[in-house]
Protein backbone atom coordinates (compact mmCIF):
# COMPACT_ATOMS: atom_id res chain seq x y z
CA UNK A 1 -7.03 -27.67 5.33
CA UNK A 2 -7.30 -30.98 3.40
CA UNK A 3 -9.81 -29.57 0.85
CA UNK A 4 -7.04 -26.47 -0.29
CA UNK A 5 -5.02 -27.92 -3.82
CA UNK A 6 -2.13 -29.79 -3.57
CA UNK A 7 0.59 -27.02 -4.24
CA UNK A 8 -1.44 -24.27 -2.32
CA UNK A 9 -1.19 -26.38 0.68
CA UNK A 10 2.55 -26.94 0.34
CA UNK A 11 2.67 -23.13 0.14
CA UNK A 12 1.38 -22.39 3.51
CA UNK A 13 3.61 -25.13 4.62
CA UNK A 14 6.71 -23.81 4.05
CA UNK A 15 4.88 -20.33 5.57
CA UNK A 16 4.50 -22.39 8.58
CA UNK A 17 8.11 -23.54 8.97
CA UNK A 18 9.89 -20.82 7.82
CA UNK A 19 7.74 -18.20 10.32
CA UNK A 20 7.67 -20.98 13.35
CA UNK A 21 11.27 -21.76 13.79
CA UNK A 22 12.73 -21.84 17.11
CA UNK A 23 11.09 -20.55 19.99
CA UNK A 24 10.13 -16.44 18.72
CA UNK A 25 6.97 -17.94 16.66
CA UNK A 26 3.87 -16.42 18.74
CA UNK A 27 1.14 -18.29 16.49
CA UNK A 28 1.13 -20.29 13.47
CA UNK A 29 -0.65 -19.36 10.47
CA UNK A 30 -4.37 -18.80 10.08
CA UNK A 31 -6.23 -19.42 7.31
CA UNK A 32 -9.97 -18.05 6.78
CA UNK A 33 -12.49 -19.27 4.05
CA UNK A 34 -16.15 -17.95 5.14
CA UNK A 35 -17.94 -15.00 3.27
CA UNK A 36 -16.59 -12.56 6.16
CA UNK A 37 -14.84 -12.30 9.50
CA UNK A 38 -12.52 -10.04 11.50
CA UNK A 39 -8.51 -10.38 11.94
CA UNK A 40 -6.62 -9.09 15.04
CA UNK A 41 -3.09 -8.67 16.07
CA UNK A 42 -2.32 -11.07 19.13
CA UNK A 43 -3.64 -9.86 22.38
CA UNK A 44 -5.53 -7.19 20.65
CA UNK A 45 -6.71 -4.24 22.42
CA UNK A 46 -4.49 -4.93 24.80
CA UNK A 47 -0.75 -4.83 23.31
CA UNK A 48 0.52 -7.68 21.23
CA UNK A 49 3.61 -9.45 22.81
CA UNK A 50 7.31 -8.72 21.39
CA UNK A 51 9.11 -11.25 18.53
CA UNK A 52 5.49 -11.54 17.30
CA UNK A 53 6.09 -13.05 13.65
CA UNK A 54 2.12 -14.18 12.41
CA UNK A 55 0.78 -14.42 9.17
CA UNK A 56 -3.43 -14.39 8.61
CA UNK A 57 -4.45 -15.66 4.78
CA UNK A 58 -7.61 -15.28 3.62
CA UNK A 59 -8.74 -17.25 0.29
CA UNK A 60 -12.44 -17.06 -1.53
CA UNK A 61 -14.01 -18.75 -4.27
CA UNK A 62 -12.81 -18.17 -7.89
CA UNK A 63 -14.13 -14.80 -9.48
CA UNK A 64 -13.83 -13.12 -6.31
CA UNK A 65 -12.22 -11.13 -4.61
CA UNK A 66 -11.62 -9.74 -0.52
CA UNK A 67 -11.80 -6.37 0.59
CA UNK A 68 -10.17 -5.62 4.19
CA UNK A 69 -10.97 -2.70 5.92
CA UNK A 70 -9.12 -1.75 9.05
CA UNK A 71 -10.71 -0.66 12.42
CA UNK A 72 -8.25 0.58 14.40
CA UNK A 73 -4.46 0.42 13.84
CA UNK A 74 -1.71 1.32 16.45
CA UNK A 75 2.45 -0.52 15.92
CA UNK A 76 5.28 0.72 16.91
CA UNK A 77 6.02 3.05 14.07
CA UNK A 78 9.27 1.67 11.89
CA UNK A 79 10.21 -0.89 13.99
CA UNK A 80 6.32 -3.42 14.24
CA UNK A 81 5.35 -3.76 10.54
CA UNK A 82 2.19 -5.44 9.18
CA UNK A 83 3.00 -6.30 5.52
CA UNK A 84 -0.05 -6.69 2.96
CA UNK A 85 0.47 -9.34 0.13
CA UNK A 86 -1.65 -9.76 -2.82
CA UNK A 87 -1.62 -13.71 -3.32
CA UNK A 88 0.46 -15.48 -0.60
CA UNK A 89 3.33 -14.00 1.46
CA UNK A 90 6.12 -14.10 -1.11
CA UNK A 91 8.22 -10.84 -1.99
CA UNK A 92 6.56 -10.86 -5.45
CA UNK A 93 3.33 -10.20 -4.10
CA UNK A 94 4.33 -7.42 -1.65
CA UNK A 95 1.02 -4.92 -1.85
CA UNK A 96 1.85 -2.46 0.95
CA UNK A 97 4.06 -1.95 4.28
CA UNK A 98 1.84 -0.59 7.19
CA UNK A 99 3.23 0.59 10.55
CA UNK A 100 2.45 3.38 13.06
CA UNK A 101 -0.38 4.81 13.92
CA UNK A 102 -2.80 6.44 11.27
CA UNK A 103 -5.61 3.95 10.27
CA UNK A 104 -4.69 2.44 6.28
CA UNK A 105 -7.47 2.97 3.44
CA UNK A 106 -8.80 -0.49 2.97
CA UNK A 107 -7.14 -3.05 0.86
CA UNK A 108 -9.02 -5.03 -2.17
CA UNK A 109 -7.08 -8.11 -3.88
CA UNK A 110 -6.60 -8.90 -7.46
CA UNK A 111 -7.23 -12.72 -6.71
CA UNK A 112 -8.30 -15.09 -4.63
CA UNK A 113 -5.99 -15.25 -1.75
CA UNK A 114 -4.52 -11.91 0.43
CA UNK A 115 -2.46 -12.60 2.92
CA UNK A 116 -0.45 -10.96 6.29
CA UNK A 117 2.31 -11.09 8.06
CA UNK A 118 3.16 -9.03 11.37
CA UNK A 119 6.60 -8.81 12.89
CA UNK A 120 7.38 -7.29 16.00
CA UNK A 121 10.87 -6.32 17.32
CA UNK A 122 12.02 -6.96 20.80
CA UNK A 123 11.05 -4.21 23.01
CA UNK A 124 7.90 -1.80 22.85
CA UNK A 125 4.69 -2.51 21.83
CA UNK A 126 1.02 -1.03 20.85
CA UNK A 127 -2.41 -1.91 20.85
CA UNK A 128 -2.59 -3.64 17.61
CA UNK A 129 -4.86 -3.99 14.43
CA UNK A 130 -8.21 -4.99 13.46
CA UNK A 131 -9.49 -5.69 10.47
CA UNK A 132 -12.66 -6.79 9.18
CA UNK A 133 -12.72 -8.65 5.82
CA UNK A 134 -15.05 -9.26 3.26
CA UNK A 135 -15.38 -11.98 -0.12
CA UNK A 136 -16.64 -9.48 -2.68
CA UNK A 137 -17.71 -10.32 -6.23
CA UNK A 138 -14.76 -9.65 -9.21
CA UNK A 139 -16.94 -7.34 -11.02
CA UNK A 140 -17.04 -5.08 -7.95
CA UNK A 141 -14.39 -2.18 -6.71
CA UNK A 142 -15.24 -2.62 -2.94
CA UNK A 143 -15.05 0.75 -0.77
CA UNK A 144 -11.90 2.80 -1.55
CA UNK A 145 -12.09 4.11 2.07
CA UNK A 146 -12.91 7.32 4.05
CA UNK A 147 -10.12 9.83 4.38
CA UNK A 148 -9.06 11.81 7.51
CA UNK A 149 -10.13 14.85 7.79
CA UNK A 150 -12.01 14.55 4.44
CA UNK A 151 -15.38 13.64 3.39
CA UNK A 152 -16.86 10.80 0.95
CA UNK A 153 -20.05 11.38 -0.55
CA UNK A 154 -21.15 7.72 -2.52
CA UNK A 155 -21.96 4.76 -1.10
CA UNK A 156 -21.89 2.13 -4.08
CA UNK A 157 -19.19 0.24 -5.18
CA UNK A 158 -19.86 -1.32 -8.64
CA UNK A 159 -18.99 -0.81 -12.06
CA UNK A 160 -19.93 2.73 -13.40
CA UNK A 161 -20.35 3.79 -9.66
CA UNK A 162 -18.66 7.12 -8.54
CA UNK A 163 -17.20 8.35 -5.00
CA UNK A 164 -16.42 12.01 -4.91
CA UNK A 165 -14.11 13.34 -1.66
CA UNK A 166 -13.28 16.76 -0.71
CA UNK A 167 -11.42 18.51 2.68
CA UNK A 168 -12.47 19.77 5.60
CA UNK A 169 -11.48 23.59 6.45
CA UNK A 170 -8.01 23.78 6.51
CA UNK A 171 -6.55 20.68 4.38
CA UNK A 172 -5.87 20.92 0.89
CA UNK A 173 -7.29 17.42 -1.24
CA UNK A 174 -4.02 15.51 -2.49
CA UNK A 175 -4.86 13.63 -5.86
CA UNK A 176 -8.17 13.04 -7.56
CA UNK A 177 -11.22 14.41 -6.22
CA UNK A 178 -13.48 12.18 -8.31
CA UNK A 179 -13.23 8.02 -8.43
CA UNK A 180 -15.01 6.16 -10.82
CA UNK A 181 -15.26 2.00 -10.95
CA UNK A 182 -14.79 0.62 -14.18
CA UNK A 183 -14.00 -2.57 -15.30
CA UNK A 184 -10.44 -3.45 -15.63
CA UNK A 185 -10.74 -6.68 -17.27
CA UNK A 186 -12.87 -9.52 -17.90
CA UNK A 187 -14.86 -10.06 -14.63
CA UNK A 188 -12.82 -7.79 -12.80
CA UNK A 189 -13.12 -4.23 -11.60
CA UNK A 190 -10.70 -1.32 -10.37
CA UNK A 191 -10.30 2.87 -9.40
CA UNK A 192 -9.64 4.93 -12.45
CA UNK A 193 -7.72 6.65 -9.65
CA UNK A 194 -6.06 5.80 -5.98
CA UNK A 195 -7.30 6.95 -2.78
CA UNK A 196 -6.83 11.08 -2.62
CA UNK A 197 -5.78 12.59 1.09
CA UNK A 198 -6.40 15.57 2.81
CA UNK A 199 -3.10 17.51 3.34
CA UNK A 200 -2.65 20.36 5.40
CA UNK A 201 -0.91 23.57 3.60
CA UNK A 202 2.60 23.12 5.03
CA UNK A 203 2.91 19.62 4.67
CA UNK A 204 5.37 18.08 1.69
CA UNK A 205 3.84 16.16 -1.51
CA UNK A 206 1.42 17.59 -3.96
CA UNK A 207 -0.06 16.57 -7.17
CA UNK A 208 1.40 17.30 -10.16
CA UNK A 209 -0.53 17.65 -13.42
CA UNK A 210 1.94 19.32 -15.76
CA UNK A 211 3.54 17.23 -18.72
CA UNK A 212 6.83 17.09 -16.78
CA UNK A 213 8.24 17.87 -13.86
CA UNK A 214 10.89 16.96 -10.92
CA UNK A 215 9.97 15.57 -8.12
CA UNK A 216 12.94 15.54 -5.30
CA UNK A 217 12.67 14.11 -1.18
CA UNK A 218 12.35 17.24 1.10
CA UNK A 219 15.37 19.52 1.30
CA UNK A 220 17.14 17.84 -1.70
CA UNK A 221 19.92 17.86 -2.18
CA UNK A 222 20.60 18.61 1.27
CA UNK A 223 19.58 15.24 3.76
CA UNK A 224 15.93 15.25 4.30
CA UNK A 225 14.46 14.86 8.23
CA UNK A 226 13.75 11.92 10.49
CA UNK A 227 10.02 10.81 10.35
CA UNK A 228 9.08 12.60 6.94
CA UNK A 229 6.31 11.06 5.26
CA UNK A 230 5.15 12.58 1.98
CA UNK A 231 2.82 11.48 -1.12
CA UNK A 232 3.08 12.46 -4.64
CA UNK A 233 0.35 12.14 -6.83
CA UNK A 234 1.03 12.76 -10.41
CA UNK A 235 -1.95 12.59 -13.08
CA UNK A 236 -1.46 12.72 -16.66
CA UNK A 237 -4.40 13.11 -20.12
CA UNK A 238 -6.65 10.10 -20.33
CA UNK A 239 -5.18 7.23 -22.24
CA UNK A 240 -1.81 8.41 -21.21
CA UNK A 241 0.88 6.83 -19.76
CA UNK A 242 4.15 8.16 -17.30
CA UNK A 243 7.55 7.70 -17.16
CA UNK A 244 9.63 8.41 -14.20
CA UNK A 245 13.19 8.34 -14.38
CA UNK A 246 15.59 8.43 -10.66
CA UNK A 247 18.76 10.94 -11.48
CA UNK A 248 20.01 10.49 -7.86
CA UNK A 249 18.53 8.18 -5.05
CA UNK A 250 20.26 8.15 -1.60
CA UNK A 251 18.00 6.31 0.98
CA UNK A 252 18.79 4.76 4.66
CA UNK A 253 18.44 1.05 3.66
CA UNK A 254 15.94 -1.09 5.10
CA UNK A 255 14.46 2.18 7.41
CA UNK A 256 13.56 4.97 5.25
CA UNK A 257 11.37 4.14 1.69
CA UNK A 258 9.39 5.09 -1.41
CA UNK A 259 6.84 3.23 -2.27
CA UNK A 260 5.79 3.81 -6.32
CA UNK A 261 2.00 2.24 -7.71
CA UNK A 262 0.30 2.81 -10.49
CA UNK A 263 2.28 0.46 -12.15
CA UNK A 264 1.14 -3.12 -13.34
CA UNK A 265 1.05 -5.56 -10.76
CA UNK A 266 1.79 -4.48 -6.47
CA UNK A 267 3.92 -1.33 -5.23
CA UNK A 268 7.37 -1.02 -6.54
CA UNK A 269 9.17 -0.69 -2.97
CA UNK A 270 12.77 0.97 -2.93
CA UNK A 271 15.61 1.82 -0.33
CA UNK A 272 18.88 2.03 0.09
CA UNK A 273 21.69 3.56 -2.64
CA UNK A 274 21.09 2.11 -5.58
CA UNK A 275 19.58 3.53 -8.64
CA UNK A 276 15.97 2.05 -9.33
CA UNK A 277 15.18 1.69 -13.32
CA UNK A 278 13.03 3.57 -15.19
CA UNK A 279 9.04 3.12 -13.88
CA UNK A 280 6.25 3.37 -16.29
CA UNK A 281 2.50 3.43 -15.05
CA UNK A 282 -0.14 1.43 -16.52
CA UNK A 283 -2.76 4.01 -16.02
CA UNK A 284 -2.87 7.71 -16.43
CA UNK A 285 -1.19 8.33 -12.79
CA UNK A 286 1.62 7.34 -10.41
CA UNK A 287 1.96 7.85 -6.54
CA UNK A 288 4.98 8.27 -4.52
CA UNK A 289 4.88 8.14 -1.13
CA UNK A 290 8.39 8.64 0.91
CA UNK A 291 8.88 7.78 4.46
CA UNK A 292 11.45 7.93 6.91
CA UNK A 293 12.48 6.92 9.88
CA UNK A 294 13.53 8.33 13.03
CA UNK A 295 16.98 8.01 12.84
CA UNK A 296 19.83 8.77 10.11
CA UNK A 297 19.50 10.28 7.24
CA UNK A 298 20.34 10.73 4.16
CA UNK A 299 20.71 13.07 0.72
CA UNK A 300 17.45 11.37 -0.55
CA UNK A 301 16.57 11.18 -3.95
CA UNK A 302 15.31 13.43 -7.05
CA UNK A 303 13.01 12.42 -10.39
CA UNK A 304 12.50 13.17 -13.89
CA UNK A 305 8.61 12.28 -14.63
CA UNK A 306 6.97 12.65 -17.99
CA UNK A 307 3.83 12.06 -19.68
CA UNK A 308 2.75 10.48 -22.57
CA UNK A 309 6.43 10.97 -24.46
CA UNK A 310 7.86 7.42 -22.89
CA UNK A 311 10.50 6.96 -25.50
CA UNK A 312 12.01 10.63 -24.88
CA UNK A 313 12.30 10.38 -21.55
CA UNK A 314 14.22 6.64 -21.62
CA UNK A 315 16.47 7.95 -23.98
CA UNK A 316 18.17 10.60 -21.90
């Protein structure tokens, strides 16, 4: 712990008291340094306990990175939630919410340091996580992950690499069939594209390749249902960018949520009734991805998105 910098260790300091006050702290925080190694939930297969609140960072050597891939994933679906930061645990670096029970693509940091943080409520619990991580080089993209009921054909991760995915019988692929490493800056690495999915027919989401469009929550503007859970991929030209613009935006704070990358820096997370400002991807795609709850609802929300014409759009 002594050989961390100065500030870095006040960091996970302040983690420590702020997540170990009173008596509901389970564990303090762990930190992990080696090359590789494996994370689990407390008590893991078995159940972990209830008012868990534990936080796992992981920190490499400069011009790396760390790749974590999940093995199995079961929480109690809205109420246990095993958030993902890129850097340490602070709001700023929020990557991704996980919860339920359908195993998450793996995760690769920008940096040096990822971090999480599991919370538990007080009553029903699952089996847990596991997650094997890895220290990868900067100049690699690490696996972008297998899909369910999909295939991946490519096995090699580094710059000018390409995986290619496609559906079983019966699911319809949801985004970009083809992903291609390149590098994103110097000694660095990313996806031209995120993750696709394999959708079946009837489910909601899609991806959208027109110009412009609307995307609204299911049913708008009637209330949408309990436990939705729907992903919007929209891809624009090469060298474009898009703008989406929120006309209406009615959400069940804190429970139901749309998480928006594709933008620079970690997910843009929103909830509750206020009007988010205008996004604008870095690349040539956004992704929306709605969930909600089981319980309440709401009207939802609808959006204007448009390629390549930014300044039209933010005008109107």
């Amino acid at each position: 712990f002594t050989s961390f910098p100065k500030l870095f260790r006040w960091h996970l300091l302040m983690i420590n008291k702020v997540f170990c006050r009173g008596k509901l702290c389970i564990h303090t925080f762990y930190v992990f340094q080696g090359p590789n190694g494996t994370i689990q939930s407390p008590g893991f297969p078995y159940g972990y306990p209830n008012y868990a609140n534990c936080t796992w960072t992981v920190t490499a050597e400069e011009q790396n990175r760390i790749q974590l891939v999940f093995q199995s994933f079961a929480l109690e679906e809205d109420f246990d939630v095993l958030s993902v930061y890129d850097g340490l645990p602070q709001q700023g670096n929020l990557r991704t919410r996980l919860t339920g029970f359908q195993l998450p693509a793996p995760i690769v940091s920008t940096g040096v340091v990822l971090s999480l943080w599991l919370v538990s409520d007080y009553a029903v619990s699952a089996q847990g996580f596991q997650a094997n991580y890895e220290v990868l080089p900067s100049h690699t993209c690490g696996n972008p992950g297998r899909l369910q009921n999909g295939i991946q054909q490519g096995m090699t991760f580094s710059i000018g690499d390409k995986v290619r995915y496609s559906c079983n019988p019966g699911f319809f692929l949801e985004g970009h069939a083809l992903l291609t490493c390149h590098a994103s800056s110097e000694n660095s690495a990313s996806w031209d594209f995120p993750l696709p999915s394999c959708r079946a027919d009837d489910a909601c989401g899609g991806t959208l390749r027109g110009q412009s469009g609307i995307i609204s929550s299911p049913h708008y503007p009637s209330e949408y249902g309990n436990n939705a859970d729907c992903t919007w991929t929209i891809l624009a030209e090469p060298g474009d960018t898009i703008a989406l613009v929120f006309m209406d935006f009615q959400l069940e704070d804190g429970y139901d949520f749309l998480e928006v990358t594709g933008t620079e820096g970690s997910s843009l997370w929103f909830t509750g009734m206020n009007l988010p400002a205008p996004v604008i991807s870095s690349k040539n795609w956004l992704r929306l991805h709605f969930t909600s709850d089981g319980n309440h609802r709401q009207k939802g929300f609808s959006a204007q998105y448009q390629g390549n014409c930014l300044l039209t759009i933010l005008n109107h």
